[in-house]
N, C-alpha and C. Protein backbone atom coordinates (compact mmCIF):
# COMPACT_ATOMS: atom_id res chain seq x y z
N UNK A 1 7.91 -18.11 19.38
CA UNK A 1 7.21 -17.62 18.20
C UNK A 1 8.22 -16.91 17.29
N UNK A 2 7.94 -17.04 16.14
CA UNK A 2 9.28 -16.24 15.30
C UNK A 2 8.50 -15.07 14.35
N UNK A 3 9.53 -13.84 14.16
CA UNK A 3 9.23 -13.06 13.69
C UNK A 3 8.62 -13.13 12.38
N UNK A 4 8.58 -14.20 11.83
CA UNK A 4 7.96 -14.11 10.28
C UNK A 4 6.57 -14.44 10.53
N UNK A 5 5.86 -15.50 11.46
CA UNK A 5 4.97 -15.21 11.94
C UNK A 5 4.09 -14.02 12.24
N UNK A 6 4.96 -13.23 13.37
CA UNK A 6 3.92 -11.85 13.32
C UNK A 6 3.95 -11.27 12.31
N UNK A 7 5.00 -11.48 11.47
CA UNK A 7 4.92 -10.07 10.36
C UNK A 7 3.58 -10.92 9.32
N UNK A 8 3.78 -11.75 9.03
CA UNK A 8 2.08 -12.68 8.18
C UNK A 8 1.10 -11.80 8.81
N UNK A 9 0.92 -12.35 10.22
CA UNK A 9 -0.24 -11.77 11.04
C UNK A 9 -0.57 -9.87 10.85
N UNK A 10 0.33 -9.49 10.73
CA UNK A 10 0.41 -8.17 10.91
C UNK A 10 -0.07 -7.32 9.35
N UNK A 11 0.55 -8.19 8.47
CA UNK A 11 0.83 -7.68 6.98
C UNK A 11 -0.74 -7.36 7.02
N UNK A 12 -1.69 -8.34 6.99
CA UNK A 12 -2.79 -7.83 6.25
C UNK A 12 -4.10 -6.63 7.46
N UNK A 13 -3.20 -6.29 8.40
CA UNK A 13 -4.00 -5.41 9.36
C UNK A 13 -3.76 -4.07 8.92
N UNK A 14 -2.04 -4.36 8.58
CA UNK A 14 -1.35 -3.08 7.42
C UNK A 14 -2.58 -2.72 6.48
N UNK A 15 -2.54 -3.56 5.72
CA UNK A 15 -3.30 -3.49 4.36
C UNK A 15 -4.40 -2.74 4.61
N UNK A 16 -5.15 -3.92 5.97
CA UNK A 16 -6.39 -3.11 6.30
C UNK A 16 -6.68 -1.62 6.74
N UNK A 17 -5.41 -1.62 7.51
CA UNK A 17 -5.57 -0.01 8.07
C UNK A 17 -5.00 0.85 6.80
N UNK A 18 -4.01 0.99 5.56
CA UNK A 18 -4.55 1.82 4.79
C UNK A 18 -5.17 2.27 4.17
N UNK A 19 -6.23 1.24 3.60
CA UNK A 19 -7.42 1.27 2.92
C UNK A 19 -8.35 2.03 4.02
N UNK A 20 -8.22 1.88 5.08
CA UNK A 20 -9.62 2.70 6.02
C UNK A 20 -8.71 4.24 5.94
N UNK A 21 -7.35 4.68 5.96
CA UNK A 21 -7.08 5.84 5.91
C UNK A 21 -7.17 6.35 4.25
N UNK A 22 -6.86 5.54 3.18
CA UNK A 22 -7.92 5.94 2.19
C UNK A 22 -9.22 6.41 2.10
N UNK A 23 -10.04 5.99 3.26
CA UNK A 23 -11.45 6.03 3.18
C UNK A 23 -12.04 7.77 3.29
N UNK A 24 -10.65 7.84 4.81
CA UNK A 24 -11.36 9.12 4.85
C UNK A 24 -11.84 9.56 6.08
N UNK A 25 -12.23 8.50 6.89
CA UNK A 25 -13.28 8.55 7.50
C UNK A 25 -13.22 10.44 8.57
N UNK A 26 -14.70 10.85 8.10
CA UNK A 26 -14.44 12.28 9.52
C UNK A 26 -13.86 12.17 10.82
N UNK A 27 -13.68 11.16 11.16
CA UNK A 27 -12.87 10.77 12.71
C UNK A 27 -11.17 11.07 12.65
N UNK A 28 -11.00 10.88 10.96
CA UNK A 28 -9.65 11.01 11.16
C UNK A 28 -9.11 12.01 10.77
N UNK A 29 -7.24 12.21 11.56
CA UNK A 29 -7.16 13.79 11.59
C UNK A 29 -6.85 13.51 9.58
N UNK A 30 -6.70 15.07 9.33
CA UNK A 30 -6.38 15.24 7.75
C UNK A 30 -4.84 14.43 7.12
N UNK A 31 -3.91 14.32 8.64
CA UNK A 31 -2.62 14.27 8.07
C UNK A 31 -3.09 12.86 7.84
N UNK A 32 -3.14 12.25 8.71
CA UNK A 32 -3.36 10.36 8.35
C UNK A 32 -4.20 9.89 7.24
N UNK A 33 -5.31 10.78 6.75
CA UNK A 33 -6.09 11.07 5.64
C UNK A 33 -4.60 10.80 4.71
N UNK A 34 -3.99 12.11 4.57
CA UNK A 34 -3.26 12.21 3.29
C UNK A 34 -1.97 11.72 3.36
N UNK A 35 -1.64 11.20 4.69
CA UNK A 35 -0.13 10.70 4.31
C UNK A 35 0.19 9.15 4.81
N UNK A 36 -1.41 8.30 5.46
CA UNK A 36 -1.10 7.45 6.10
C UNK A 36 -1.13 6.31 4.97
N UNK A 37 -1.90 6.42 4.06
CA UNK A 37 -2.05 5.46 3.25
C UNK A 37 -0.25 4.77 2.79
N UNK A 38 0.62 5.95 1.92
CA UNK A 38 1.55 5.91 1.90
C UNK A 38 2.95 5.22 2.78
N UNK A 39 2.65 5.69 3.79
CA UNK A 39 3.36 5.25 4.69
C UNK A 39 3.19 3.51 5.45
N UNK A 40 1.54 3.39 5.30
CA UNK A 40 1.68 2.11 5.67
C UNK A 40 1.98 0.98 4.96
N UNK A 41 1.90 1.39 2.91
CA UNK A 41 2.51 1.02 1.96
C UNK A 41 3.72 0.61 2.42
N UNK A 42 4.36 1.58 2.64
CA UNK A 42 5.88 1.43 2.92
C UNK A 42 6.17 0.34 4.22
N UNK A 43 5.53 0.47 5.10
CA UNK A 43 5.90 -0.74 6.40
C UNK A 43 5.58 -1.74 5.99
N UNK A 44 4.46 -2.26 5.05
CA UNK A 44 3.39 -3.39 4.60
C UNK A 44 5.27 -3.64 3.79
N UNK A 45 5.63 -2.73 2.88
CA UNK A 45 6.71 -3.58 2.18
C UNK A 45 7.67 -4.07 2.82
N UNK A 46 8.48 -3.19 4.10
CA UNK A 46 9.33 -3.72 4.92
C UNK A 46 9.00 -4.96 5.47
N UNK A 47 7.87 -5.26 6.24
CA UNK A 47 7.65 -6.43 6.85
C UNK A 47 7.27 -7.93 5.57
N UNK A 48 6.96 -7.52 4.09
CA UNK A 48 6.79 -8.35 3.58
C UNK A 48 8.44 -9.14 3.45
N UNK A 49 8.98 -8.09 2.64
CA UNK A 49 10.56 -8.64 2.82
C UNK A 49 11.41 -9.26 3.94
N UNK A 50 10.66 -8.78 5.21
CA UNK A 50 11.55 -9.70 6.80
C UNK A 50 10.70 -10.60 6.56
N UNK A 51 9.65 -11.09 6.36
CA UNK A 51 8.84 -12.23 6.02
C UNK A 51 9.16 -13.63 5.20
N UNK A 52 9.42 -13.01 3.98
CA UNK A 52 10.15 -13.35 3.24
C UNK A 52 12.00 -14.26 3.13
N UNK A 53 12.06 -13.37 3.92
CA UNK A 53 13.94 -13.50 3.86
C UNK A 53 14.21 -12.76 5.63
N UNK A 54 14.18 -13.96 6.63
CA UNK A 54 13.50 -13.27 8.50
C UNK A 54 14.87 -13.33 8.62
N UNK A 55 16.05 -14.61 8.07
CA UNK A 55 17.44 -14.87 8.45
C UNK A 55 18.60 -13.40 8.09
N UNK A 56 18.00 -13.08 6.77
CA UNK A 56 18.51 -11.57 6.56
C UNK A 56 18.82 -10.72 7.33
N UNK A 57 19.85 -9.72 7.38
CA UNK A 57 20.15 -8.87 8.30
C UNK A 57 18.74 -7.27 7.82
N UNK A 58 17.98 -7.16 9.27
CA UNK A 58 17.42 -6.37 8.48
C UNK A 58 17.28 -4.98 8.06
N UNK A 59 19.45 -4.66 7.67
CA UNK A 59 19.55 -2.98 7.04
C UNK A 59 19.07 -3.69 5.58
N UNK A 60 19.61 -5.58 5.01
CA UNK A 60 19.23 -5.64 3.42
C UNK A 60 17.62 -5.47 3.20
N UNK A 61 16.49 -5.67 4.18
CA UNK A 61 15.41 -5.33 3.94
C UNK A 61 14.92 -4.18 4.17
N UNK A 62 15.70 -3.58 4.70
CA UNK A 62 15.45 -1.57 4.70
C UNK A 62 16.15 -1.22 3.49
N UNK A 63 17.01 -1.37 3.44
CA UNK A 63 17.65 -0.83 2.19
C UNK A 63 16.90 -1.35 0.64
N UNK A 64 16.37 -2.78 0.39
CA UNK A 64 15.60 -2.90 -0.52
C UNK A 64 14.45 -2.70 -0.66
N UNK A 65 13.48 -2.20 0.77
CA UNK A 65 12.24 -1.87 1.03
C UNK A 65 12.51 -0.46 0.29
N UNK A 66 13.33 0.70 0.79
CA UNK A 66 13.62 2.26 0.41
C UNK A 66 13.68 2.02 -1.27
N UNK A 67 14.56 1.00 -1.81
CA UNK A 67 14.84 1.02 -3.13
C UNK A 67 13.52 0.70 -3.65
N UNK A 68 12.99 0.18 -3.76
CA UNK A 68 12.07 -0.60 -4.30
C UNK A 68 10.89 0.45 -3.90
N UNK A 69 10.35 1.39 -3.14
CA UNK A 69 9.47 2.44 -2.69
C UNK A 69 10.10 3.37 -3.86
N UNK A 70 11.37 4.02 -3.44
CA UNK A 70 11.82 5.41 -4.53
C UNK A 70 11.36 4.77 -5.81
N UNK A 71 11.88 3.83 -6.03
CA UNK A 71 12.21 3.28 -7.81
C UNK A 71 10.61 3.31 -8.00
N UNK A 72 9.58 2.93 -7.02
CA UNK A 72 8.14 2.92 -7.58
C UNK A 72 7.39 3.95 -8.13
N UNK A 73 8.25 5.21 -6.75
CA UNK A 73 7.18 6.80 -7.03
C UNK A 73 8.44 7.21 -8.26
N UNK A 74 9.47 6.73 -8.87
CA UNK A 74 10.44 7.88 -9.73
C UNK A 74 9.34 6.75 -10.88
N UNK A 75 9.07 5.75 -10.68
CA UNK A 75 8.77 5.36 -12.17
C UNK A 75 7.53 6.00 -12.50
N UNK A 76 6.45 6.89 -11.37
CA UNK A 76 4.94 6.99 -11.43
C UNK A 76 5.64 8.70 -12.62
N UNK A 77 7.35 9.07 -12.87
CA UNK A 77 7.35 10.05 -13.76
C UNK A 77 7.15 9.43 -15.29
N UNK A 78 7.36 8.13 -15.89
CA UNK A 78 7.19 7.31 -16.84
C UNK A 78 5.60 7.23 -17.30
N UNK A 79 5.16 7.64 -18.29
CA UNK A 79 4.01 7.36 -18.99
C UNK A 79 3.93 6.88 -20.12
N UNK A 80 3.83 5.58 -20.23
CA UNK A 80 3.90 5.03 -21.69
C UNK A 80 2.00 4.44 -21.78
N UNK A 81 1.50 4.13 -22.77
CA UNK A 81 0.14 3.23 -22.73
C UNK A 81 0.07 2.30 -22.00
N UNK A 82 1.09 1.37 -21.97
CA UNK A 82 0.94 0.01 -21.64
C UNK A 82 0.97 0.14 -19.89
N UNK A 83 2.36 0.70 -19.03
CA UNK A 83 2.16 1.21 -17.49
C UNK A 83 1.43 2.25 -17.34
N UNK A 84 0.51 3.14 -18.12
CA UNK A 84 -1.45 3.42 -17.69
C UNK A 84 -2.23 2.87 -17.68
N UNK A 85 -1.98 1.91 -18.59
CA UNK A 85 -2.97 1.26 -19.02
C UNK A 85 -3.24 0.55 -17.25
N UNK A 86 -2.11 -0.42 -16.90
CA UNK A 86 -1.72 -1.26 -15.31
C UNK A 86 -2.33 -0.26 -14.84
N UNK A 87 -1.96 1.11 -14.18
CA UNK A 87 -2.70 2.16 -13.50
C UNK A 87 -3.87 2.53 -13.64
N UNK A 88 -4.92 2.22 -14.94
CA UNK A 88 -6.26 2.22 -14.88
C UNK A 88 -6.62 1.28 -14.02
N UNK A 89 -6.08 0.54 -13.51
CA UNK A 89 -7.15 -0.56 -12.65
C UNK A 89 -6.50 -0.17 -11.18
N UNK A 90 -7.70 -0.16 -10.07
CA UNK A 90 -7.13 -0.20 -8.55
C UNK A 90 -6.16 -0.51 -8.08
N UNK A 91 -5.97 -2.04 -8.53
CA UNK A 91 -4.58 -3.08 -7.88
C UNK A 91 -3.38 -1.82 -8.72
N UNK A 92 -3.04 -1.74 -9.64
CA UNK A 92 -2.46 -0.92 -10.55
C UNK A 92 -1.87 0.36 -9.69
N UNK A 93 -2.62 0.73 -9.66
CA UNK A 93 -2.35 2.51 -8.55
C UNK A 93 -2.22 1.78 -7.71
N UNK A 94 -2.53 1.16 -6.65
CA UNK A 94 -2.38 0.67 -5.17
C UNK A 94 -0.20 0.25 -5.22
N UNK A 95 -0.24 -0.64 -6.38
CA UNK A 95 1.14 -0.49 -6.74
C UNK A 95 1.89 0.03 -7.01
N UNK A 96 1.63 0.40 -8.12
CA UNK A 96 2.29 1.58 -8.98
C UNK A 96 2.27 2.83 -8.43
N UNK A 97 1.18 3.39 -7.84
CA UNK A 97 0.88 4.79 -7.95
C UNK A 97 0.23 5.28 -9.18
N UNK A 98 0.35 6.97 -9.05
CA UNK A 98 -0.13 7.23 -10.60
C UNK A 98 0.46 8.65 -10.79
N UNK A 99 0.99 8.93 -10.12
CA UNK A 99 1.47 10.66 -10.09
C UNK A 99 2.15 10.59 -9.01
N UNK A 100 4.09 11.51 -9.41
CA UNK A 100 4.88 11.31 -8.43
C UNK A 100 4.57 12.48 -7.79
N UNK A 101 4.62 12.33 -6.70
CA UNK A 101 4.63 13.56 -5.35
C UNK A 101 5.95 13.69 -4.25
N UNK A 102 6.53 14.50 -4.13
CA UNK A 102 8.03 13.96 -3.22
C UNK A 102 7.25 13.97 -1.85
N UNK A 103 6.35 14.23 -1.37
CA UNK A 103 6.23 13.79 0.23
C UNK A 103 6.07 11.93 0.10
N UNK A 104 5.76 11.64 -1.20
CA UNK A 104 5.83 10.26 -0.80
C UNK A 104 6.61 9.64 -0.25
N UNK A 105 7.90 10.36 -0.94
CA UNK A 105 9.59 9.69 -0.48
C UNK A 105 9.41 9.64 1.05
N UNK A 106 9.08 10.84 1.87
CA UNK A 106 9.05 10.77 3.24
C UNK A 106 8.43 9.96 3.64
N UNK A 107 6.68 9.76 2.96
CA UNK A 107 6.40 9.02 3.72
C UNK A 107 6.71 7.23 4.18
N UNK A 108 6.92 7.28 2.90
CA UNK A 108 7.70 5.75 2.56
C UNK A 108 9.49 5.77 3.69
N UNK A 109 10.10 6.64 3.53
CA UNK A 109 10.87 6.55 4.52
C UNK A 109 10.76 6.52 6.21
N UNK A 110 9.71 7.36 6.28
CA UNK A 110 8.94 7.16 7.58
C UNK A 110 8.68 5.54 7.47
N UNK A 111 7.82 5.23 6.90
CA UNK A 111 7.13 4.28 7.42
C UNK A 111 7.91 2.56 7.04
N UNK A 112 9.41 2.65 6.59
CA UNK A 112 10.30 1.73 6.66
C UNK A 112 10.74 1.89 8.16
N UNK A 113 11.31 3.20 8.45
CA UNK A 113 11.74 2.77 9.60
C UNK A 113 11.00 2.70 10.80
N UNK A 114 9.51 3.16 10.53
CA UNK A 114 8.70 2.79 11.68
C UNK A 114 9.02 1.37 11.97
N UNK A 115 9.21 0.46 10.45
CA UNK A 115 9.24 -0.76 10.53
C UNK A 115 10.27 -1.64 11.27
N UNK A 116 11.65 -0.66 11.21
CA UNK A 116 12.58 -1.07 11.44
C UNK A 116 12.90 -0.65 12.96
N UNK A 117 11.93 0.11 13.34
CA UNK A 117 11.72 0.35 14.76
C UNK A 117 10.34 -0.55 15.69
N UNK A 118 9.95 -1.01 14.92
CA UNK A 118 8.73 -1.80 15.36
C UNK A 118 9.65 -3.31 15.72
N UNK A 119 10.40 -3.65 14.69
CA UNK A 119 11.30 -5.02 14.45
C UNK A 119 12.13 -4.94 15.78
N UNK A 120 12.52 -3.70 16.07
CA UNK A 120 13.59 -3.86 17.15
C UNK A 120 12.69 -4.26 18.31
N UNK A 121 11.53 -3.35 18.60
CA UNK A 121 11.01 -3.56 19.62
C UNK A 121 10.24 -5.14 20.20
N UNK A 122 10.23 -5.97 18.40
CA UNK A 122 9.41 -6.87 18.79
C UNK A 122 10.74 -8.42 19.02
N UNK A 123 12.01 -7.67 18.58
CA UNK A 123 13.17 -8.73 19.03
C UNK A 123 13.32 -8.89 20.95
N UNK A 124 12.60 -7.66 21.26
CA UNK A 124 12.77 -8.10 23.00
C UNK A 124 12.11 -8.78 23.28
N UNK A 125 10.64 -9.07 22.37
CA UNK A 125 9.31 -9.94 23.02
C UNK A 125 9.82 -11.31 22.49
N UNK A 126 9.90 -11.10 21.02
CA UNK A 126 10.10 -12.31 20.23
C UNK A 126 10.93 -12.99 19.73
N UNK A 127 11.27 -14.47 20.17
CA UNK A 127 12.58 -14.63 19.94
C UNK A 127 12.93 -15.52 18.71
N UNK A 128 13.53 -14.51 17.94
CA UNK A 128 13.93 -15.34 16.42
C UNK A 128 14.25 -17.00 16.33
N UNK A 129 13.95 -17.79 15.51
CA UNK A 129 14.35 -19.08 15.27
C UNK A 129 15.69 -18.97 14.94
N UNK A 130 16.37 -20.16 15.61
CA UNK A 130 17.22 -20.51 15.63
C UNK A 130 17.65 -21.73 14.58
N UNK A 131 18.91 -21.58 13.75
CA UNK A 131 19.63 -23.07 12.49
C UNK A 131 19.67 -23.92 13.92
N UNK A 132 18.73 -25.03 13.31
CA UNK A 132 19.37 -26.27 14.15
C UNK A 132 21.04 -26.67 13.93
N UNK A 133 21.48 -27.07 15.04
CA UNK A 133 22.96 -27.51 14.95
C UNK A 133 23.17 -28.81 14.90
């Protein structure tokens, strides 16, 4: 089985589980309330990029997952009409954001290298495809 596989399979459970820590629910503790959404943003992006590009070494998909997270919350300091306007709609904020906060940085850094610790663990189960010779 190859890793781009699970990460497909996985991506949209991501998705699913931050939207339920959006939700709120009273079961959950406050921190996962307020910092899980963020963070699983951030793994949902790491694993899209090993998905994407699995042959890649993956510090270039940590390193462009981190870039591409900072560059999102430094742009949520930019307010013009036209990127509010994108942020009036759900999909919009779900992307964009809408207001920079620096715990985001953490959490987005957390939750790359959860990714990049999840990847290691799943190279012992799963064994990458191989270039035919």
């Amino acid at each position: 089985m190859k890793l781009r596989l699970v990460y497909l399979a996985l991506i949209p459970i991501v998705i699913a589980s931050a939207f339920a820590t959006r939700a709120g629910w009273p079961w959950m503790p406050g921190f996962v309330v307020e910092y899980g959404d963020d963070t699983l943003w951030a793994w949902m992006l790491f694993m899209v990029l090993r998905a994407v590009a699995p042959r890649r070494p993956p510090l270039h998909a940590t390193l462009a997952a981190l870039a591409i997270a900072y560059l999102c919350e430094i742009s949520q300091l930019y307010h013009a009409p036209w990127i509010d306007a994108i942020r009036g709609y759900r999909l919009g904020v779900i992307l964009l954001g809408d207001c920079f906060v620096w715990s985001d940085m953490v959490c987005y850094t957390v939750g790359i290298l959860a990714g990049v610790a999840i990847e290691i663990g799943l190279r012992h189960i799963v064994r990458p495809s191989r270039p035919a010779a």
